[in-house]
N, C-alpha and C. Protein backbone atom coordinates (compact mmCIF):
# COMPACT_ATOMS: atom_id res chain seq x y z
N UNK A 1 19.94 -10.31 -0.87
CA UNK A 1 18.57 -10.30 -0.48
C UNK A 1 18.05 -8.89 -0.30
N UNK A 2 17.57 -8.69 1.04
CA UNK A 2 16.99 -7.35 1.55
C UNK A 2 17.93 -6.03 0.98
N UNK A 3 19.44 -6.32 1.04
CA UNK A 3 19.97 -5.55 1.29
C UNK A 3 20.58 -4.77 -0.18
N UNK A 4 20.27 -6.16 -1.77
CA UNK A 4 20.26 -5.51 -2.76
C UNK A 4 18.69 -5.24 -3.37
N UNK A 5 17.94 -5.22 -2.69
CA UNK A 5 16.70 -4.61 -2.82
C UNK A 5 16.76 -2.70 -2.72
N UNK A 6 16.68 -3.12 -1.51
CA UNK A 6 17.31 -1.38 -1.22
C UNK A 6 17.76 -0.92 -2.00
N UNK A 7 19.42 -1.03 -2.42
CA UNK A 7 20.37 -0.64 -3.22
C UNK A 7 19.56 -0.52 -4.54
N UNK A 8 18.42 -1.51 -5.62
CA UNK A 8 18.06 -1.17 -6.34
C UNK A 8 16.98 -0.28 -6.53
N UNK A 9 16.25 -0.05 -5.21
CA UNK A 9 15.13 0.90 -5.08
C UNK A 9 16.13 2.54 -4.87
N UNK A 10 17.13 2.40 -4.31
CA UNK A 10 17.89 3.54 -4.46
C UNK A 10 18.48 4.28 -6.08
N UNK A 11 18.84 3.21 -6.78
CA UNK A 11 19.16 3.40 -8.05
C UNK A 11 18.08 4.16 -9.09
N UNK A 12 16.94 2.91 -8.81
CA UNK A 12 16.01 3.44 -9.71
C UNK A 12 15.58 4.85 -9.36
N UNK A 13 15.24 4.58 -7.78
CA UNK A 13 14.66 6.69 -7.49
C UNK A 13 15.33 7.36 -7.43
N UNK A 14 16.31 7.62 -7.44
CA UNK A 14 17.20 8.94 -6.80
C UNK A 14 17.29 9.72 -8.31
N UNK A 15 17.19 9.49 -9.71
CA UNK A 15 17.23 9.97 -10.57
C UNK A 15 15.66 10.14 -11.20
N UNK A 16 14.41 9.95 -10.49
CA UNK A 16 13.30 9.71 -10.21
C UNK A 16 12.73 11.34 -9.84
N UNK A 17 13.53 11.26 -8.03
CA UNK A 17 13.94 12.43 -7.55
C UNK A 17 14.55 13.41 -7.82
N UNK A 18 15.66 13.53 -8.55
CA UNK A 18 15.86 14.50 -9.38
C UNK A 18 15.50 15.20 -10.90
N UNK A 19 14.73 14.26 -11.41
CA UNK A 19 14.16 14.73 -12.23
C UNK A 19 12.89 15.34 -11.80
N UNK A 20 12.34 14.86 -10.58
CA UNK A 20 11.18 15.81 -10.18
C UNK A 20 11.48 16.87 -10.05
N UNK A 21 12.38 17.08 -8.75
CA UNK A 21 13.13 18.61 -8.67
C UNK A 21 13.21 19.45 -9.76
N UNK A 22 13.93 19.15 -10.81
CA UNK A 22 14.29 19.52 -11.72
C UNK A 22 12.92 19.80 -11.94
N UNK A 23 11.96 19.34 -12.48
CA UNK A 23 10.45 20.28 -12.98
C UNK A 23 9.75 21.21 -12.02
N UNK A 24 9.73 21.02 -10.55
CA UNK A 24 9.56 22.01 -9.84
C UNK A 24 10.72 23.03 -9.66
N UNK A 25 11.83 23.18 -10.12
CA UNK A 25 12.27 24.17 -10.28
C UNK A 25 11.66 24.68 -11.58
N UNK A 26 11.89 24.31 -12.70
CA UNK A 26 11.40 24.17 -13.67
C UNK A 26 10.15 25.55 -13.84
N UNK A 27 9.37 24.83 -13.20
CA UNK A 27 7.70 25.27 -12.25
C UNK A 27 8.06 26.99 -11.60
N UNK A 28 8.70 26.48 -10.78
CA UNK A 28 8.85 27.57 -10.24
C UNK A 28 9.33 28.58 -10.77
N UNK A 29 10.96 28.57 -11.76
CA UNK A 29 11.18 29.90 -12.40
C UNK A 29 10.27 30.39 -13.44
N UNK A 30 9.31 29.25 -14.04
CA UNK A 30 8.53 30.37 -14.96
C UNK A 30 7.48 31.16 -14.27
N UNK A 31 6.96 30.32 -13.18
CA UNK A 31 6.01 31.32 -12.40
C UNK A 31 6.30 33.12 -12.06
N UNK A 32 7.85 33.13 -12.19
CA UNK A 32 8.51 34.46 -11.79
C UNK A 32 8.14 35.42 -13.06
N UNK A 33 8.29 34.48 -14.43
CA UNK A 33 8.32 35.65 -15.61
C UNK A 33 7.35 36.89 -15.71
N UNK A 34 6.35 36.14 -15.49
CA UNK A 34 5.36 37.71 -15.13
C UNK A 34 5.56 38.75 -14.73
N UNK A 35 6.67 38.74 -13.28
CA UNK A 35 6.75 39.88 -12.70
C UNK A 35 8.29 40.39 -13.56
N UNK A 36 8.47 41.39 -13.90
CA UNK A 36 9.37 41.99 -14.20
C UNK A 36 10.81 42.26 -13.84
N UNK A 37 10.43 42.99 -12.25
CA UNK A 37 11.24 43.65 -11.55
C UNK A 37 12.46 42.24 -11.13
N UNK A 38 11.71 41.07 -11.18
CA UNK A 38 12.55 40.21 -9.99
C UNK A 38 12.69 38.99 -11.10
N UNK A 39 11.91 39.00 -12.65
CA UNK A 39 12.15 38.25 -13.17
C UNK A 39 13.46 36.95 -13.38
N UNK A 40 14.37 37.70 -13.74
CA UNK A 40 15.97 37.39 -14.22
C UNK A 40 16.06 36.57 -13.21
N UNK A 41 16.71 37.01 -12.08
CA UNK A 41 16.71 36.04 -10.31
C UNK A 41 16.17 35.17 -9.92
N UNK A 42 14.86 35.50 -10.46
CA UNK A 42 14.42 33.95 -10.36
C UNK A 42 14.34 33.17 -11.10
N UNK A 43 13.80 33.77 -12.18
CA UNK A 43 14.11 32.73 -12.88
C UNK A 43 15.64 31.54 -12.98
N UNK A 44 16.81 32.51 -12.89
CA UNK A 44 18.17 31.53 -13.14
C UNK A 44 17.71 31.05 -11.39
N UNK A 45 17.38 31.94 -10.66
CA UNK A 45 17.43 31.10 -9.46
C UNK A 45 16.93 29.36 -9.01
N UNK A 46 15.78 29.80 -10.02
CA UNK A 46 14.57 28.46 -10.32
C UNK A 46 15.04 27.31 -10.98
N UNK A 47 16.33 27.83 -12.33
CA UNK A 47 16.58 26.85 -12.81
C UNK A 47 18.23 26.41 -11.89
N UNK A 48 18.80 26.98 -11.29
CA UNK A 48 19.89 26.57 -10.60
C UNK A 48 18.98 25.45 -9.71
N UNK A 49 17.99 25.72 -9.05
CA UNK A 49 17.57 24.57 -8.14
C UNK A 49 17.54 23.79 -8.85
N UNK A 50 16.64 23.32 -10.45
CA UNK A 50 16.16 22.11 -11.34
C UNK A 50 17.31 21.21 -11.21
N UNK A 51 19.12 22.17 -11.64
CA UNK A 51 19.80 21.40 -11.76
C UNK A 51 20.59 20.92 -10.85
N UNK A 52 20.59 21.44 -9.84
CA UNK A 52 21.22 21.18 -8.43
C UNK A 52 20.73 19.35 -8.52
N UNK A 53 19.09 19.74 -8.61
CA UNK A 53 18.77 18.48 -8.17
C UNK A 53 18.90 17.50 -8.80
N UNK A 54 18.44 17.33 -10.43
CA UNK A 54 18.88 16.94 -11.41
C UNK A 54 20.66 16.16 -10.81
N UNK A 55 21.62 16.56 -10.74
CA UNK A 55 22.93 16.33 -10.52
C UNK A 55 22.95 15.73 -9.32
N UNK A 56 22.22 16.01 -7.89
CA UNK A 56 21.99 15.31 -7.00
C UNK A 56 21.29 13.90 -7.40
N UNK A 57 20.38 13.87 -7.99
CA UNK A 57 19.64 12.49 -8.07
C UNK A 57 20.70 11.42 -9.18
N UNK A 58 20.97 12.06 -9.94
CA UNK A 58 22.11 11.40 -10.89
C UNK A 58 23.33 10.65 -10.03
N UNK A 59 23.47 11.76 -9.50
CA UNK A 59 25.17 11.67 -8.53
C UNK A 59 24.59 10.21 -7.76
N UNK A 60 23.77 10.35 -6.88
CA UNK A 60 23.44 9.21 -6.06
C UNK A 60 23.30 7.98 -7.05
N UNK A 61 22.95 8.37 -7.96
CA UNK A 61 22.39 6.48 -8.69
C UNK A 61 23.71 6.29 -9.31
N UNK A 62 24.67 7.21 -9.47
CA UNK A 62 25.38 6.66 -10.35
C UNK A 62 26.83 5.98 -8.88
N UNK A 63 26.69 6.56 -7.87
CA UNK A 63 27.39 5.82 -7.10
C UNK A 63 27.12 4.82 -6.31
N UNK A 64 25.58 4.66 -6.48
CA UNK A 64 24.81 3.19 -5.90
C UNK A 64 24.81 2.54 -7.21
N UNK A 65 24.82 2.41 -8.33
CA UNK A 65 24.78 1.73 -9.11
C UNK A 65 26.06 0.72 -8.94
N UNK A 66 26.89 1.11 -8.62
CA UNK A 66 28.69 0.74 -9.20
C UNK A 66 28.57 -0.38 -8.05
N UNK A 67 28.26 -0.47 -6.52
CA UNK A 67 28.10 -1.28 -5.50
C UNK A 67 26.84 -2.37 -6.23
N UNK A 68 26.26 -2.08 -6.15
CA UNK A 68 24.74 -2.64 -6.60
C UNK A 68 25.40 -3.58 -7.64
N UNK A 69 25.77 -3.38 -8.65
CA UNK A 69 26.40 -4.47 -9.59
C UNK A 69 27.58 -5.30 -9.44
N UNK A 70 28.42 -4.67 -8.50
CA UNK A 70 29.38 -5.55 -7.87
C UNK A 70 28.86 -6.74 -6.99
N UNK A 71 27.85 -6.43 -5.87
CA UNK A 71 26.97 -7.12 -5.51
C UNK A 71 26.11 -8.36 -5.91
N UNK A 72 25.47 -7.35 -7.10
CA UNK A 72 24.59 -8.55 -7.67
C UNK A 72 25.31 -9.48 -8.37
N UNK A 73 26.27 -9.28 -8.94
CA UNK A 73 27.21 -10.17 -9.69
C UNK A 73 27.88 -11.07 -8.72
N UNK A 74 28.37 -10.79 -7.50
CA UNK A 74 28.94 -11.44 -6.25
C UNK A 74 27.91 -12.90 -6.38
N UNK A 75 26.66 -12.11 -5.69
CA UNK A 75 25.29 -13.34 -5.32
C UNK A 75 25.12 -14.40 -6.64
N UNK A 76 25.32 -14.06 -7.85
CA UNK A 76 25.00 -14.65 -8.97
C UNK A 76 25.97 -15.69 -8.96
N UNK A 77 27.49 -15.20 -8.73
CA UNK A 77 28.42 -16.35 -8.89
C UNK A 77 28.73 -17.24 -7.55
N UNK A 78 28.05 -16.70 -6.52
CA UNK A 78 27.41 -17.62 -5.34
C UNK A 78 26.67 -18.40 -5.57
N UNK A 79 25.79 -17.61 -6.18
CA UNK A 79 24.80 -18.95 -6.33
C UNK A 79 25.09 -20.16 -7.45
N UNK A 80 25.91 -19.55 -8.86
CA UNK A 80 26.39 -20.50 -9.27
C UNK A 80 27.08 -21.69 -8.72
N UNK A 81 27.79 -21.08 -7.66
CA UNK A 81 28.87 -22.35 -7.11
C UNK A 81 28.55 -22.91 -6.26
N UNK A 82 27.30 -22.65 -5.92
CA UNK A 82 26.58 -23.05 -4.88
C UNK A 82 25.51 -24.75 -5.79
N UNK A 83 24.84 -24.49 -6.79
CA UNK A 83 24.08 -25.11 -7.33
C UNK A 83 25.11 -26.42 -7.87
N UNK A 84 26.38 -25.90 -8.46
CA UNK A 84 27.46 -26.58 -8.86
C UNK A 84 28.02 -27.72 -7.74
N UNK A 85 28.16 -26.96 -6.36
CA UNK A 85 28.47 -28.35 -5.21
C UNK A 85 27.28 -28.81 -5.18
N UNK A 86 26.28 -28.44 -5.31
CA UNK A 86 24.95 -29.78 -5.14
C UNK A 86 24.41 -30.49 -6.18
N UNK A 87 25.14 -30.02 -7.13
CA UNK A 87 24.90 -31.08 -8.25
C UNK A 87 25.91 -32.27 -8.42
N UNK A 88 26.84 -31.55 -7.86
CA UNK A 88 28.45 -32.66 -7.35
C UNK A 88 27.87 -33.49 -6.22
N UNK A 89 27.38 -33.09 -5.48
CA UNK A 89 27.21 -33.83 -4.13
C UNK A 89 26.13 -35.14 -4.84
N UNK A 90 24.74 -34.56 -5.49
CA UNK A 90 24.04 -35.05 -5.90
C UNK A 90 24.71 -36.73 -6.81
N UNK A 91 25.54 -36.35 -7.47
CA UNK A 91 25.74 -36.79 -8.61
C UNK A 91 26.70 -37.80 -7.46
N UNK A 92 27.71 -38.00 -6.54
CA UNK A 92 28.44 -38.61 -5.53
C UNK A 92 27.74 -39.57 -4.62
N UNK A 93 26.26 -38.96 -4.39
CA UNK A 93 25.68 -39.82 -3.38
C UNK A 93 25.06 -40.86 -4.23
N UNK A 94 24.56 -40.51 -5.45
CA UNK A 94 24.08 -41.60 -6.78
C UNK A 94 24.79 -42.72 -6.93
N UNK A 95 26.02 -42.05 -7.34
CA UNK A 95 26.99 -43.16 -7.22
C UNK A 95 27.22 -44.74 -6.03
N UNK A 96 27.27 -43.63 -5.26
CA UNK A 96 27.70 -44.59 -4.14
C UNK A 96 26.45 -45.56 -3.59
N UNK A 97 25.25 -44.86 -3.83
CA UNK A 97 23.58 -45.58 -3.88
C UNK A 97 24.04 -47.02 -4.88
N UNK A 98 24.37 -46.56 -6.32
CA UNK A 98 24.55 -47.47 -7.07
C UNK A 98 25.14 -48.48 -6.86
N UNK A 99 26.45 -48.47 -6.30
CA UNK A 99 27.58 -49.38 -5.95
C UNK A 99 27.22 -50.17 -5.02
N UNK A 100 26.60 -49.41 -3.94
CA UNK A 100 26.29 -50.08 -2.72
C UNK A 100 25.11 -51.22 -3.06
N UNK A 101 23.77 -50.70 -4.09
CA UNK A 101 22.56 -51.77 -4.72
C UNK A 101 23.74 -53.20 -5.29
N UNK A 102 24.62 -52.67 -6.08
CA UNK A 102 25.31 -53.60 -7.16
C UNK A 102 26.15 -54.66 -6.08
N UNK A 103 26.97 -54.21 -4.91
CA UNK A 103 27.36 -54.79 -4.17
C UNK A 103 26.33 -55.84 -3.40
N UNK A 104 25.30 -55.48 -2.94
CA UNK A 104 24.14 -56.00 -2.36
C UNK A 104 23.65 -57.23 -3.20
N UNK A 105 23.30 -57.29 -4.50
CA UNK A 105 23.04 -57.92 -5.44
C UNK A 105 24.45 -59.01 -5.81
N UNK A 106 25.03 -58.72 -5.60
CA UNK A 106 26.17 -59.70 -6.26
C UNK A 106 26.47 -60.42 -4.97
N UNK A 107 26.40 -60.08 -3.52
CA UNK A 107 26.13 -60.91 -2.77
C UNK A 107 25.00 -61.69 -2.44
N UNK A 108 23.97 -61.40 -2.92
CA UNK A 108 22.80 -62.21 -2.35
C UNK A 108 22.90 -63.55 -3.06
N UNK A 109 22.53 -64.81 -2.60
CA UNK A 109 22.31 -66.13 -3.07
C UNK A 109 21.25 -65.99 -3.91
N UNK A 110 21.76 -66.82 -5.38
CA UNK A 110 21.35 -67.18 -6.14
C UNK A 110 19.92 -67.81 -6.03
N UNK A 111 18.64 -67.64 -6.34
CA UNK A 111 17.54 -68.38 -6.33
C UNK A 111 16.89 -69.46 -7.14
N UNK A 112 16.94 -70.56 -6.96
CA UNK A 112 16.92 -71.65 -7.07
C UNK A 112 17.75 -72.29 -8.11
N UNK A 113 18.83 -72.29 -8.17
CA UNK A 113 20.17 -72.63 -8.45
C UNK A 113 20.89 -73.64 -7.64
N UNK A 114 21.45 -74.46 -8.19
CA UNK A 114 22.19 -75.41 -7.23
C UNK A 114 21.49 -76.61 -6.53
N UNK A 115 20.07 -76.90 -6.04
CA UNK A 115 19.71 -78.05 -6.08
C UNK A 115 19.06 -79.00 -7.15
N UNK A 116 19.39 -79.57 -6.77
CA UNK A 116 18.76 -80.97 -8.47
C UNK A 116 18.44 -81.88 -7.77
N UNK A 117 17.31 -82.14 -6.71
CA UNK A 117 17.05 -83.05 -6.34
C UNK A 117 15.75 -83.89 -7.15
C-alpha cells in the first residue's frame, strides 16, 4: 500500500534529483568561463558537483529499486493466493448450497401423487 508508494516515488525522483544537480552544476561551471584567472577550478569544480549528484540520485534509485520489486512482487503473489482461497471457498459453499437444495427436494412429498380417490 502506502508504504510501496513511497518506495516508488523514491525510485522515480532520486534520479530526477540528480539529474537536476547535475545541470546546475552544469550551470554553474560554465558561468566561471568568462573569468580567466579562476576559470579551470571551477569549472572541474562545477562539473565534480553535476556528477557527485548525478551518482547520488542514481545510487539511491538503484538501491530502492531492488526492495521496491521484491515487494511489489511479494503483494502480487499475495494477492494471487489470496483471490485463489476465495474462489475455493466460493466454489465449496456452491457446492454445499447445491447438495443441501437437492437433499431438500428429494425429501419433500410428492404433490398429488398417491391418492386415487
Amino acid at each position: 500500500g502506502r508504504f510501496l508508494v513511497v518506495m516508488d516515488t523514491l525510485v522515480t525522483l532520486a534520479p530526477l534529483l540528480g539529474l537536476l544537480g547535475t545541470i546546475t552544476g552544469l550551470i554553474r561551471s560554465f558561468s566561471f568561463l568568462g573569468n580567466e584567472e579562476l576559470a579551470v577550478q571551477a569549472v572541474t569544480g562545477g562539473i565534480a558537483e553535476a556528477l557527485i549528484a548525478t551518482a547520488c540520485g542514481l545510487g539511491i534509485a538503484i538501491f530502492a529499486l531492488i526492495p521496491f520489486n521484491f515487494f511489489t512482487s511479494r503483494v502480487s503473489n499475495l494477492e494471487f493466493e489470496l483471490q485463489t482461497a476465495a474462489t475455493n471457498l466460493e466454489v465449496m459453499l456452491g457446492a454445499q448450497t447445491s447438495a443441501r437444495d437437492l437433499d431438500f427436494a428429494a425429501q419433500a412429498p410428492a404433490s398429488g401423487k398417491g391418492s386415487s380417490l
